[in-house]
Protein backbone atom coordinates (compact mmCIF):
# COMPACT_ATOMS: atom_id res chain seq x y z
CA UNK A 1 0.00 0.00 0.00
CA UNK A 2 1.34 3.40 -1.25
CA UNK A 3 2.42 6.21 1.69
CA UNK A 4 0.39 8.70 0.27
CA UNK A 5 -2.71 6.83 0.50
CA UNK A 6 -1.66 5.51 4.45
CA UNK A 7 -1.19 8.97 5.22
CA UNK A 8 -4.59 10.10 4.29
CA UNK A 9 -6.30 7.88 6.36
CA UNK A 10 -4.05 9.53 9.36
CA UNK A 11 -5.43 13.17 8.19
CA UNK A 12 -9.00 11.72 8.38
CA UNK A 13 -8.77 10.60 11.47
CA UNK A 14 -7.14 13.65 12.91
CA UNK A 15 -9.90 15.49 11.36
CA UNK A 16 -12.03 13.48 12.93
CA UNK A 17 -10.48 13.80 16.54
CA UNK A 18 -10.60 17.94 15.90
CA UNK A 19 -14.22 17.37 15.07
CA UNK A 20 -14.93 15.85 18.39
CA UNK A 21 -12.28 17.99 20.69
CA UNK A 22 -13.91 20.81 18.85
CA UNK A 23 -17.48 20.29 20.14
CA UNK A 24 -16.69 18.81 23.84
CA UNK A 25 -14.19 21.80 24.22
CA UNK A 26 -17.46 24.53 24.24
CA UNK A 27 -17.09 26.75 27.03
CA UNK A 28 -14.66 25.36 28.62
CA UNK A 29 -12.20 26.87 31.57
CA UNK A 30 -9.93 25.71 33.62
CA UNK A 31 -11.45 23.89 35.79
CA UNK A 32 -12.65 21.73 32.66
CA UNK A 33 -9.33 21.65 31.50
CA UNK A 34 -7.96 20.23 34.68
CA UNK A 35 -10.42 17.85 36.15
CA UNK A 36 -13.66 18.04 33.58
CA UNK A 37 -15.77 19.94 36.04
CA UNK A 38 -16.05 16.52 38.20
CA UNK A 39 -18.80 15.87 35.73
CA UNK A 40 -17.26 12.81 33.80
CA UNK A 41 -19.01 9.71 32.74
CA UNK A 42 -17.25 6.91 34.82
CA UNK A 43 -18.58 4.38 32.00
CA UNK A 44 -16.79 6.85 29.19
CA UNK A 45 -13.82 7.31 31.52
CA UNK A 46 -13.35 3.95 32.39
CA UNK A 47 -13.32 2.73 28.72
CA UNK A 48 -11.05 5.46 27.86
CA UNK A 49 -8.47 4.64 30.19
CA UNK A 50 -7.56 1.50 28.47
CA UNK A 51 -6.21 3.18 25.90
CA UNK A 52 -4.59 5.47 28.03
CA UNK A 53 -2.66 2.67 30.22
CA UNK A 54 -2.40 0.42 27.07
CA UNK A 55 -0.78 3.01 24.29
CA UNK A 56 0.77 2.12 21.46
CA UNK A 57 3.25 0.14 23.13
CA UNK A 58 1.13 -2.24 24.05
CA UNK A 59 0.10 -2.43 20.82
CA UNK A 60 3.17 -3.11 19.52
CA UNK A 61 5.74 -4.19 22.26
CA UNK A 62 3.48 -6.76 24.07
CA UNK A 63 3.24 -9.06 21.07
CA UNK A 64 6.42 -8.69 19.78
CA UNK A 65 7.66 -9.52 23.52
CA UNK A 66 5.97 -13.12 22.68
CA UNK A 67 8.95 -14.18 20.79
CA UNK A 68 11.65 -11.77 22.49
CA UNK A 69 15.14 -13.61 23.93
CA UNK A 70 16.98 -12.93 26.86
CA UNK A 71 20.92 -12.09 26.21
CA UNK A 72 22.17 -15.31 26.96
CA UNK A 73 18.95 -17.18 26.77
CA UNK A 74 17.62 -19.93 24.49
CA UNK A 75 14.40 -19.90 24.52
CA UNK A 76 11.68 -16.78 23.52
CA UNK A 77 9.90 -15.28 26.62
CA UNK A 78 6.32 -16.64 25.92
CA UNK A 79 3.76 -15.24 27.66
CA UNK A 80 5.87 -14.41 30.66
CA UNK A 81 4.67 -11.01 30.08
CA UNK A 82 1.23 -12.55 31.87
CA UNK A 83 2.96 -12.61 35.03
CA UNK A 84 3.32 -8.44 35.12
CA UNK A 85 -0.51 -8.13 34.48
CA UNK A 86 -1.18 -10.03 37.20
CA UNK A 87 0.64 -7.95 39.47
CA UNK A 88 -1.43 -5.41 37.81
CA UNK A 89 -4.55 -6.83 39.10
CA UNK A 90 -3.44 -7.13 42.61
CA UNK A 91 -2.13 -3.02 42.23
CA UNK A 92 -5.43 -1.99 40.75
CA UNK A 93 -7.68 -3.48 43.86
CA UNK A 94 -4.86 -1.13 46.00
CA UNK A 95 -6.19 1.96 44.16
CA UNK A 96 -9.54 1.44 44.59
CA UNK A 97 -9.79 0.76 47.83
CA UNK A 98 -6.94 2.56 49.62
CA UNK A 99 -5.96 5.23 47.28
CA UNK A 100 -9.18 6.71 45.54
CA UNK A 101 -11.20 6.57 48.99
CA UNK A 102 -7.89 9.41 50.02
CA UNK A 103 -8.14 11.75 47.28
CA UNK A 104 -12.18 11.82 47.90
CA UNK A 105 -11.96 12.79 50.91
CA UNK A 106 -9.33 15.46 50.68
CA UNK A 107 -11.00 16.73 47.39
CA UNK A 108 -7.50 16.87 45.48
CA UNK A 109 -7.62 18.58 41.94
CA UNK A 110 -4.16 17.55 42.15
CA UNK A 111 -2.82 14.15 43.94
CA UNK A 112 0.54 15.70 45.53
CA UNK A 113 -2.02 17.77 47.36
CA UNK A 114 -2.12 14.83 49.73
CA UNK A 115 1.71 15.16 50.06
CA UNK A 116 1.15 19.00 51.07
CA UNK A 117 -0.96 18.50 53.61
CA UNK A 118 0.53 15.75 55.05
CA UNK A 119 4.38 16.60 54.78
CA UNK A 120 4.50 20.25 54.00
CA UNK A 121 5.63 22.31 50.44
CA UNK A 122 9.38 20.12 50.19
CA UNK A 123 7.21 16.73 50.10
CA UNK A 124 4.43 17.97 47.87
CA UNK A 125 7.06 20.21 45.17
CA UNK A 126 9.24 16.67 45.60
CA UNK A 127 6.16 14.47 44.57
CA UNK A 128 4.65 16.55 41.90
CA UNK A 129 8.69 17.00 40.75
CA UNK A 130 8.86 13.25 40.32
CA UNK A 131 5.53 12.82 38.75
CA UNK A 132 6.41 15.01 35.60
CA UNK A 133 10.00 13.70 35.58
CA UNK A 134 8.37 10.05 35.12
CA UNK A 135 5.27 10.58 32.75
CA UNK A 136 7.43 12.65 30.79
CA UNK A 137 10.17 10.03 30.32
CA UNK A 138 7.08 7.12 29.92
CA UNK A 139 5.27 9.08 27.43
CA UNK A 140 8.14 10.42 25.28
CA UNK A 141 8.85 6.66 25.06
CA UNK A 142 5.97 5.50 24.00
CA UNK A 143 5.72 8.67 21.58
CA UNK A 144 8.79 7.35 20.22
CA UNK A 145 7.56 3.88 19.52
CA UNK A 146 4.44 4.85 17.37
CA UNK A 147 6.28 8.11 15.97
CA UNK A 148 8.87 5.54 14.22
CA UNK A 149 6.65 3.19 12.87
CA UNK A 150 4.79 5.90 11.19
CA UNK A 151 7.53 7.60 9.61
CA UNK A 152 9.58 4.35 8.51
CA UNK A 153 6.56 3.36 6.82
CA UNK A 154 4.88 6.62 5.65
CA UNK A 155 6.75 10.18 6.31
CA UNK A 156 10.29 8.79 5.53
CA UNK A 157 9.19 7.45 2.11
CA UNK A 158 7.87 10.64 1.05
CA UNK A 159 11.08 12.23 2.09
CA UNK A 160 10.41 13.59 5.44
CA UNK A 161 13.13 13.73 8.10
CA UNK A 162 12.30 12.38 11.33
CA UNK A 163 12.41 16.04 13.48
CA UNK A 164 9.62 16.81 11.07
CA UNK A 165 7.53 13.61 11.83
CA UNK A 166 7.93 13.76 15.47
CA UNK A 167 6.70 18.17 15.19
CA UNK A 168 3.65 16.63 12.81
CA UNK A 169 2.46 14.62 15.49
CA UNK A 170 2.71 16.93 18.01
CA UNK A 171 1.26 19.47 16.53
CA UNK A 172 -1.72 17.14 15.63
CA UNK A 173 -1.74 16.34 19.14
CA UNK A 174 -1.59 20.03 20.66
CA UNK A 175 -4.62 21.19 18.28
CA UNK A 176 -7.11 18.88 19.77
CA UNK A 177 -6.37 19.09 23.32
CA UNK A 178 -5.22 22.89 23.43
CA UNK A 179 -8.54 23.98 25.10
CA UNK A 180 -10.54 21.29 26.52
CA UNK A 181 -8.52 19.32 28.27
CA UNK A 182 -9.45 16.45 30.55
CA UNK A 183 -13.01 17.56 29.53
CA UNK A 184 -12.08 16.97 25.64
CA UNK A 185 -10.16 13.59 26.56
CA UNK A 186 -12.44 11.57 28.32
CA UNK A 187 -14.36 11.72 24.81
CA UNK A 188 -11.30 11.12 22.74
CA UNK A 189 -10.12 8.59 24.39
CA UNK A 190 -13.39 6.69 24.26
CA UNK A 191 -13.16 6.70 20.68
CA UNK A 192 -9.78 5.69 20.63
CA UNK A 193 -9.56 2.91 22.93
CA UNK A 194 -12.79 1.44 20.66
CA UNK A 195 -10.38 1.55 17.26
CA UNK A 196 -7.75 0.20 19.03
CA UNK A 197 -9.54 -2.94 20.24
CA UNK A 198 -11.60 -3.13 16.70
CA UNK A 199 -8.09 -3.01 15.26
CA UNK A 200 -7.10 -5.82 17.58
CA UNK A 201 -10.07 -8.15 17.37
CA UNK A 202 -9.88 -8.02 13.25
CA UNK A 203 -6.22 -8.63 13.28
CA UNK A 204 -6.60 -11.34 15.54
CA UNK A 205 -9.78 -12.58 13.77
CA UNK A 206 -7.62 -12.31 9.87
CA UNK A 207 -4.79 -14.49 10.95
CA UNK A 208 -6.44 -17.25 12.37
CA UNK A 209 -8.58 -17.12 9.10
CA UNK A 210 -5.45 -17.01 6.77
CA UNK A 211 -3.95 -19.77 8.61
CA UNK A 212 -7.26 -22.10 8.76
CA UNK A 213 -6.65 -22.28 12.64
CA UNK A 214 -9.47 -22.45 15.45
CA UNK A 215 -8.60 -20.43 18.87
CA UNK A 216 -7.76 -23.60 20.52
CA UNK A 217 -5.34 -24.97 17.31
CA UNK A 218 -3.65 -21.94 17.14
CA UNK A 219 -2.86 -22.37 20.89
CA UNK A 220 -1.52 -25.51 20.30
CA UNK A 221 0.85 -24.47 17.59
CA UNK A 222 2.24 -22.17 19.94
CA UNK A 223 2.47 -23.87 22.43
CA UNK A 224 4.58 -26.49 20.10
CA UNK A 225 6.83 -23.37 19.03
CA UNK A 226 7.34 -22.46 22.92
CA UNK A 227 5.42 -19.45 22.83
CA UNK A 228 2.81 -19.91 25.35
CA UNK A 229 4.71 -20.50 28.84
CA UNK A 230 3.56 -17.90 31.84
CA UNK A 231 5.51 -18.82 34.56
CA UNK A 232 9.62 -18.28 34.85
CA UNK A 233 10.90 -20.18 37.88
CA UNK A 234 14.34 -19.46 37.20
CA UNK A 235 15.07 -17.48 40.80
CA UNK A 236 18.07 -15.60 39.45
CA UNK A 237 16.23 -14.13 36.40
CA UNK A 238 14.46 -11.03 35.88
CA UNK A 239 11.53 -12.81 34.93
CA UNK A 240 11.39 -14.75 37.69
CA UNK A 241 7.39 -15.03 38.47
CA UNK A 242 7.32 -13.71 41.74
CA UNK A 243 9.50 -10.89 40.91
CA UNK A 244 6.99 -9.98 38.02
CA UNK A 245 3.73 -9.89 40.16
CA UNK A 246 5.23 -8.28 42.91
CA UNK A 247 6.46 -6.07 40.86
CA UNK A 248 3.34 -5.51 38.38
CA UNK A 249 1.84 -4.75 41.66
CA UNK A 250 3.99 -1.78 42.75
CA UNK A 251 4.02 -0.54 39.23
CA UNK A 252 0.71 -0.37 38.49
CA UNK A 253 0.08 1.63 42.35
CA UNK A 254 3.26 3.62 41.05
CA UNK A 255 2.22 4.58 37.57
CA UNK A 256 -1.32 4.42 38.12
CA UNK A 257 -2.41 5.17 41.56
CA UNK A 258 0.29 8.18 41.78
CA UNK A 259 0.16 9.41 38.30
CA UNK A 260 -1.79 12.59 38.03
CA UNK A 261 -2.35 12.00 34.44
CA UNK A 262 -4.69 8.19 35.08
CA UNK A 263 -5.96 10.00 38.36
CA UNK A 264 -6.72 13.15 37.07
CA UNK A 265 -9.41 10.99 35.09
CA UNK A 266 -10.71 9.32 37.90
CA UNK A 267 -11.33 12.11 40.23
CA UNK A 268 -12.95 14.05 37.00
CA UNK A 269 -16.11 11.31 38.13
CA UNK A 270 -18.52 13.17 40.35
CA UNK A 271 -18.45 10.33 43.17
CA UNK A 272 -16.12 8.20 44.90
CA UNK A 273 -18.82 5.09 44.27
CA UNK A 274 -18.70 5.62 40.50
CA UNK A 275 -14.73 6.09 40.54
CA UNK A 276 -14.34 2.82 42.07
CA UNK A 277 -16.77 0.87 39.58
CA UNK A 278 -14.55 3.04 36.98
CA UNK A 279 -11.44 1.55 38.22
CA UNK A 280 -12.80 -2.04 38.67
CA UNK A 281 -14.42 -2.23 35.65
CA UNK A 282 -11.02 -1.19 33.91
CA UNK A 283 -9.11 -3.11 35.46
CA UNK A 284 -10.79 -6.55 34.23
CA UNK A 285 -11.12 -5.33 30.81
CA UNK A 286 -7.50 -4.25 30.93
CA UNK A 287 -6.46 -8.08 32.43
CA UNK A 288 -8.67 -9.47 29.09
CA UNK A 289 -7.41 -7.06 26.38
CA UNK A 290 -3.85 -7.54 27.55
CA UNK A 291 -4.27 -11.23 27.01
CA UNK A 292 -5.90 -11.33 24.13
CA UNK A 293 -2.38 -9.09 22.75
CA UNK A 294 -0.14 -12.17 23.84
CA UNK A 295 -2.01 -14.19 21.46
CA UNK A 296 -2.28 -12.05 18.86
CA UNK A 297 1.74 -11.86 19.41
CA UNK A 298 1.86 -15.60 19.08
CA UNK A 299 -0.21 -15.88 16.28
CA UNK A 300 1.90 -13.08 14.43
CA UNK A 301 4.98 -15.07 15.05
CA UNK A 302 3.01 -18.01 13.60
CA UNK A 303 1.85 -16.01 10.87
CA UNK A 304 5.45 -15.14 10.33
CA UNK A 305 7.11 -18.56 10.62
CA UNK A 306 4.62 -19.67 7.94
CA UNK A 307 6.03 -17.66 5.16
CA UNK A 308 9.60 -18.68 6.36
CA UNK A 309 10.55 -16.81 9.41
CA UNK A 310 12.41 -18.81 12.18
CA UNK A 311 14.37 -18.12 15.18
CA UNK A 312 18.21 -17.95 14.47
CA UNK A 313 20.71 -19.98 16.66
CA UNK A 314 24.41 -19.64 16.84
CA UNK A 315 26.61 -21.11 18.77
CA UNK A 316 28.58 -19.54 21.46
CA UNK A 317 31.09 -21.10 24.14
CA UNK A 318 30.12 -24.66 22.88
CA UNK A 319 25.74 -23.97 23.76
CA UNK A 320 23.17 -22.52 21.24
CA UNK A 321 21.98 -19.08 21.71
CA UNK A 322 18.97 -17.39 20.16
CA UNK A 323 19.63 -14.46 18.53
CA UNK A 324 16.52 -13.35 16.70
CA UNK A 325 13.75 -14.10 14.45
CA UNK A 326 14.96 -13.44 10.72
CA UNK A 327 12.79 -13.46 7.53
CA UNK A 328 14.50 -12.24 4.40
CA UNK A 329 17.69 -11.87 6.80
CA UNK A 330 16.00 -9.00 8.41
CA UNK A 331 15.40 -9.26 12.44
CA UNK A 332 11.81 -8.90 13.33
CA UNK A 333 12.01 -10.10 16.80
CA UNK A 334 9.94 -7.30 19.19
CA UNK A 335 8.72 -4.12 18.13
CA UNK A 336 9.74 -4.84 14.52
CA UNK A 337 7.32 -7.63 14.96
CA UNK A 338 3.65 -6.56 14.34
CA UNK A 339 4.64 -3.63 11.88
CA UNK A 340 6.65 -5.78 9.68
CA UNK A 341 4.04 -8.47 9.47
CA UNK A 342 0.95 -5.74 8.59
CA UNK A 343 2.52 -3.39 6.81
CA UNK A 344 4.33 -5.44 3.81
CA UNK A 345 7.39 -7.24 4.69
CA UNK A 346 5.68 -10.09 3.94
CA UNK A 347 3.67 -9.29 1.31
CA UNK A 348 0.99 -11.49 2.05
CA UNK A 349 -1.56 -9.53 4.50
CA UNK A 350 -4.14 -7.50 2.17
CA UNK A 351 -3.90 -3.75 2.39
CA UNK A 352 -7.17 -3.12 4.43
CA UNK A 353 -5.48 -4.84 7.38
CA UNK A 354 -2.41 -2.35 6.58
CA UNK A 355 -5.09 0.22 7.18
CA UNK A 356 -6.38 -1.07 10.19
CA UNK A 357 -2.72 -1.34 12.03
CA UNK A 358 -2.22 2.21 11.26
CA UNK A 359 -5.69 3.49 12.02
CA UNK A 360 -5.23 0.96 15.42
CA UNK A 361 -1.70 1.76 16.32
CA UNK A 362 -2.62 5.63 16.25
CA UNK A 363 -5.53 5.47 18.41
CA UNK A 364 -3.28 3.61 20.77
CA UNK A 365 -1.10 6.22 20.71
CA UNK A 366 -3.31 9.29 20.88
CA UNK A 367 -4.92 8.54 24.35
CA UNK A 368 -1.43 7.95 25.86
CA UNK A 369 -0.06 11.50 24.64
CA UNK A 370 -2.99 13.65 25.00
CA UNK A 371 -3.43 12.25 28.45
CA UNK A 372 0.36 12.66 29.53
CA UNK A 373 0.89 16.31 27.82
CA UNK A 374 -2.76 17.63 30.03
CA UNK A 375 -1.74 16.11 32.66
CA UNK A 376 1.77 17.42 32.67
CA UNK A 377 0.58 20.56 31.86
CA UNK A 378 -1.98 20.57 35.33
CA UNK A 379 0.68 19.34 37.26
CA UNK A 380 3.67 22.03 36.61
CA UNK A 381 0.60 24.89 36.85
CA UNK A 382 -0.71 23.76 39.80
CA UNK A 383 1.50 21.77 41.44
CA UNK A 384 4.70 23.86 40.42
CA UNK A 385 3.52 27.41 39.63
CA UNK A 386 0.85 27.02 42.68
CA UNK A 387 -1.49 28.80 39.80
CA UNK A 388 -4.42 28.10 41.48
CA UNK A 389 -3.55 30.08 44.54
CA UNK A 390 -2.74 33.24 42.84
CA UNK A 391 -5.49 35.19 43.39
CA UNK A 392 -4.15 37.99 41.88
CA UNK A 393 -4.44 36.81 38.61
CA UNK A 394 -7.60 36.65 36.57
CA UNK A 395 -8.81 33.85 34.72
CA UNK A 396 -8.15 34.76 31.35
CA UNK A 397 -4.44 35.35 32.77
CA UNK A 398 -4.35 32.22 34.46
CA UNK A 399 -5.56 30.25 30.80
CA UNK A 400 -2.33 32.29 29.06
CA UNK A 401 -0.16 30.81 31.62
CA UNK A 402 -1.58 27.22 31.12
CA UNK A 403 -1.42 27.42 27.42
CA UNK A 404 2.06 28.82 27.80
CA UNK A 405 2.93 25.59 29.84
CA UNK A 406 0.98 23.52 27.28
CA UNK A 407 2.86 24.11 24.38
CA UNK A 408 6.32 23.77 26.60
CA UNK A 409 5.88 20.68 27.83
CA UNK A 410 4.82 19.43 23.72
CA UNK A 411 8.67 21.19 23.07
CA UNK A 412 10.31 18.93 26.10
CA UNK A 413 8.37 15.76 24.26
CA UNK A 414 10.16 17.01 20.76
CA UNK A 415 13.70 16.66 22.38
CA UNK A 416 12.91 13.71 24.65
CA UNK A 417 11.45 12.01 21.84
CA UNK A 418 14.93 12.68 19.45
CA UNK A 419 16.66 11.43 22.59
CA UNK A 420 15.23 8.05 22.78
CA UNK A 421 16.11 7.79 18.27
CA UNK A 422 19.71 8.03 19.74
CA UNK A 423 18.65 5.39 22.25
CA UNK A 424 16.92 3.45 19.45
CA UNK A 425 16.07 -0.28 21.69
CA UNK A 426 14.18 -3.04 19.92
CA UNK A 427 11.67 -3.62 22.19
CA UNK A 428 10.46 -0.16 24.13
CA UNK A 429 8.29 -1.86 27.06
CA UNK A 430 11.62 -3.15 28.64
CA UNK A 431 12.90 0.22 28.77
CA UNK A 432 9.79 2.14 30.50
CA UNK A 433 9.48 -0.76 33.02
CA UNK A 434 12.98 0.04 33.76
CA UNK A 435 12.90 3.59 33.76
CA UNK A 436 10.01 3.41 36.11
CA UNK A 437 11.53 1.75 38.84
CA UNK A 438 14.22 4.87 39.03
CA UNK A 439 12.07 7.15 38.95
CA UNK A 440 8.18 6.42 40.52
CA UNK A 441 10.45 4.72 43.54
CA UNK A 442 10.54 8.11 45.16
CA UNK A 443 6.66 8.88 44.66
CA UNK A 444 6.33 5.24 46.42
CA UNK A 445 8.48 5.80 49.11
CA UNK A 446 6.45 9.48 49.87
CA UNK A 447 2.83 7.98 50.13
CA UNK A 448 3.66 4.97 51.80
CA UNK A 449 5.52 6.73 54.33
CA UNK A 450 2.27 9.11 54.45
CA UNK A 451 0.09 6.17 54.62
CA UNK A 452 1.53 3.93 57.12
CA UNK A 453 2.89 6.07 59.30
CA UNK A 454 1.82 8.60 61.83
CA UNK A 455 5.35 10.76 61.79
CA UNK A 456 5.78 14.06 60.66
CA UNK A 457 8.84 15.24 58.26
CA UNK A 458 10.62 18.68 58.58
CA UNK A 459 9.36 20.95 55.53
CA UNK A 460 13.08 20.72 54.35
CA UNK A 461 14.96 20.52 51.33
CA UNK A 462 16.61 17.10 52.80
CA UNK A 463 12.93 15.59 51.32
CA UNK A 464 14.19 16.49 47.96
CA UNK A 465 17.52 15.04 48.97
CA UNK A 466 16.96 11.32 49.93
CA UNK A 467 14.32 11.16 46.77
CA UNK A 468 17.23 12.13 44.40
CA UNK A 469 19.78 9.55 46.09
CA UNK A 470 17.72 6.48 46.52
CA UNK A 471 17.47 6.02 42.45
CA UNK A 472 21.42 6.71 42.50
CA UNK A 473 22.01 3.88 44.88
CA UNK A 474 19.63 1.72 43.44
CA UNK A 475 21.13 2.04 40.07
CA UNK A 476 24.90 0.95 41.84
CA UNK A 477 23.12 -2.03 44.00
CA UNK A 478 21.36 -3.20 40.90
CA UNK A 479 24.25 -3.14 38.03
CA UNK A 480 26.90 -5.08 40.98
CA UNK A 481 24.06 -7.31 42.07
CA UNK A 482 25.13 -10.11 40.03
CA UNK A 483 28.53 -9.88 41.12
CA UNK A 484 27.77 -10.47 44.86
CA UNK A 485 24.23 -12.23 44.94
CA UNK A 486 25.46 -15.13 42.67
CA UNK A 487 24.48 -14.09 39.82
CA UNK A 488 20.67 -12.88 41.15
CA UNK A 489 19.52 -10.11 39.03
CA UNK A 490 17.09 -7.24 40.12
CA UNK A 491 14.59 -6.43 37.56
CA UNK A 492 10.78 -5.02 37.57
CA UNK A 493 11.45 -5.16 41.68
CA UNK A 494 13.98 -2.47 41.65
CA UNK A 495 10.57 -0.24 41.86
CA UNK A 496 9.65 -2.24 45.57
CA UNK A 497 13.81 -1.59 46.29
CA UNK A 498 13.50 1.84 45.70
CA UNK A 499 10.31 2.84 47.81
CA UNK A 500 11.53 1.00 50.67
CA UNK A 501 15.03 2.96 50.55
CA UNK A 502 13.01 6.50 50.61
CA UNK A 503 10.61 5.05 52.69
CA UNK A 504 13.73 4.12 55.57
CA UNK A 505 15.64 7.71 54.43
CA UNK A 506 12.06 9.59 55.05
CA UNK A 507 11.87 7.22 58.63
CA UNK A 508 15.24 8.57 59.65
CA UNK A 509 14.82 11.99 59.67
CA UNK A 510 10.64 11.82 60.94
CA UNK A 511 9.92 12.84 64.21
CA UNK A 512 6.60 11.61 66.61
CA UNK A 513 3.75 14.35 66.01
């Protein structure tokens, strides 16, 4: 399928994404902008929020993950990705019946409130600090992932340089959620996260057509290619399964529970009751949709092994090592996965499923980035600036500042975004897992010391302090780990590992109130 005619079917969707940010966006303020007036539909938000936690490297990374191999492994990792979600599941009960029940009651526009009147202004700057520092490293990420795929395979055959693609998208991006906000999104998203999963079901749906397979023989063929194992019990791994639950746990109360951008949506629902169906109810679609990706990632590397791909083993120090899976002596192994498969490397799916990646993989990205740059943008006004307090300022002044802030943080994505080119990793999810750990730790360690504790902390810059060094010595404990834990190595847990070391730096300096 020609560029030119993939890349019209982008404009009409953006066009239809204006359309709809256009008419939600009616008199709207900033109070809609920020939290939708409390007046959201937890149905609408609840559906929309798939999209936002899935994005479009879920779309891509979590099947390609089906066949990816470990550095000195020999076999593909499976559905081991199964084991994080399930951690998910425990973290997602957390939120909805510790965390949400909190920000009801203190009425929070903004989460790190909670760390303000708990702690003091060092806690709360420290928090909301942390916050933008790790959706903004998550989201650029993810950004990346989708921004790639559709300039290999559009933009960069028509000539376009990458910069260019990346400030396309961004600008698409800014246009729709410039006014409305979380007001605009909750609608946006909804239509997104249904595209996505249509896109999902019909790829699904084509491929076990094409290759005259039931649900259960497809399964089976997996399973006889290796592809369908869960559980890791290999202790010293970073897969190991009870390091991946634990830590899906912790992750999802770290990058869900204390992210402004997925709570800003929740507490946009007018009740606590509705925001809890809103979060159960998303959380069991979430388990099923995520599920239903690691078999469409098996059944794309069964697609692919069909028309001649195959895992390639060489030999090193006398044992056979995995390292990729080749068709046409290109490695498609991860992220190259899916796009290779639907947009023409094998020239065997039809175009209108070519259409359907792209029309899928962008409405996995959209909720994702709109979400992250709004919430971003509340955060550093009201969090940083304090923008709310200024009564001084008018509300037509107040709107200039926020649109000011808007548009800066869609500049940081632009250079965080060429940033992770130079990075350029083949499969994206490992990297934000990673990332996370370093850098949601600190948010842990803050609420859980708020939480369990009774203590108070000195309003002091030393707050700021022992949240900056805990990532620093969790980075040193977990690159000489292997050295002196016999070859153990930390993974997804490094999250748990940081949160407890600024939870014991927070305990040292507390005081009895």
């Amino acid at each position: 399928m020609s560029a030119s005619l993939l890349l019209c079917f982008v404009a009409g969707y953006f066009l239809l994404l204006f359309a709809v940010a256009t008419y939600t966006s009616r008199n709207s303020n900033n109070e809609s902008f920020y939290i939708g007036n409390r007046n959201s539909n937890w149905m609408l938000v609840a559906f929309g929020m798939i999209g936002t936690s899935l994005s479009g490297v879920t779309f891509v990374s979590v099947p390609g993950s089906v066949g990816n191999i470990g550095k000195i492994g020999v076999m593909p990792n499976a559905f081991g990705y199964f084991q994080v979600v399930i951690g998910n599941l425990l973290g997602y009960l957390v939120i909805v019946f510790v965390l949400l029940p909190l920000y009801y009651k203190m009425n929070l526009t903004s989460i790190y409130n909670y760390l303000k009147q708990r702690f003091g202004t060092w806690a709360y700057k420290t928090g909301a600090s942390f916050f933008i520092l790790s959706r903004t490293v998550g989201a650029t990420a993810r950004l990346y992932l989708v921004i790639n795929i559709l300039h290999i395979f559009i933009l960069e055959k028509m000539g376009v340089p990458f910069w260019v693609s990346v400030a396309i998208v961004l600008i698409m991006i800014l246009l729709y959620t410039y006014k409305g906000g979380v007001k605009t999104i909750v609608y946006t998203d909804t239509l997104q996260t249904t595209l996505m999963i249509v896109g999902l079901i019909v790829c699904t749906g084509y491929i076990l057509s094409n290759l005259h397979l039931s649900l259960d023989d497809a399964i089976n063929a997996m399973e006889s290619k290796h592809l369908t194992k869960i559980f890791n019990t290999d202790f010293n791994s970073k897969g190991f399964f009870l390091k991946q639950i634990i830590g899906g746990a912790f992750i999802t109360i770290a990058m869900t529970g204390l992210d402004q951008e997925l709570m800003q949506k929740n507490i946009s629902v007018k009740t606590l009751k509705d925001a809890q169906k809103n979060m159960l109810t998303f959380s069991i679609v979430f388990f099923f949709v995520t599920l239903l990706f690691l078999v469409l990632g098996g059944l794309l590397y069964l697609y692919a092994y069909h028309f001649g791909a195959d895992f390639k083993t060489t030999i090193v120090d006398n044992k056979p090592v995995i390292s990729g899976f080749f068709l046409n002596r290109q490695n498609i192994t991860g992220d190259a996965l899916f796009p290779s498969v639907a947009l023409g490397l094998l020239q065997a799916m039809p175009p209108f499923i070519g259409v359907i990646f792209i029309i899928a993989l962008i409405s996995a990205l959209f909720p994702s980035a709109d979400g992250a740059l709004t919430a971003l943008t509340s955060s550093f006004c009201i969090d940083i600036l304090d923008l709310k307090e200024r009564a001084h300022l008018n509300e037509q002044q107040k709107k200039k500042i926020r649109l000011t802030v808007h548009l800066s943080m869609a500049i940081i994505f632009f250079l965080c975004i060429l940033i992770f080119r130079y990075i350029n990793s083949r499969s994206i999810i490992d990297k934000i897992l990673d990332l996370a750990g370093y850098t949601y730790g600190p948010l842990l360690g803050l609420f859980a010391f708020g939480i369990l504790t009774k203590r108070s902390l000195p309003n002091h810059f030393i707050i700021a302090l022992i949240a900056i060094i805990s990532p620093v010595l969790c980075y040193m404990l977990q690159s000489e780990a292997p050295s002196f834990l016999n070859g153990y190595i930390i993974g997804i847990e490094i999250l748990l590992i940081n949160g407890i070391i600024t939870f014991l730096g927070l305990l040292s300096i507390s005081k009895k109130q």
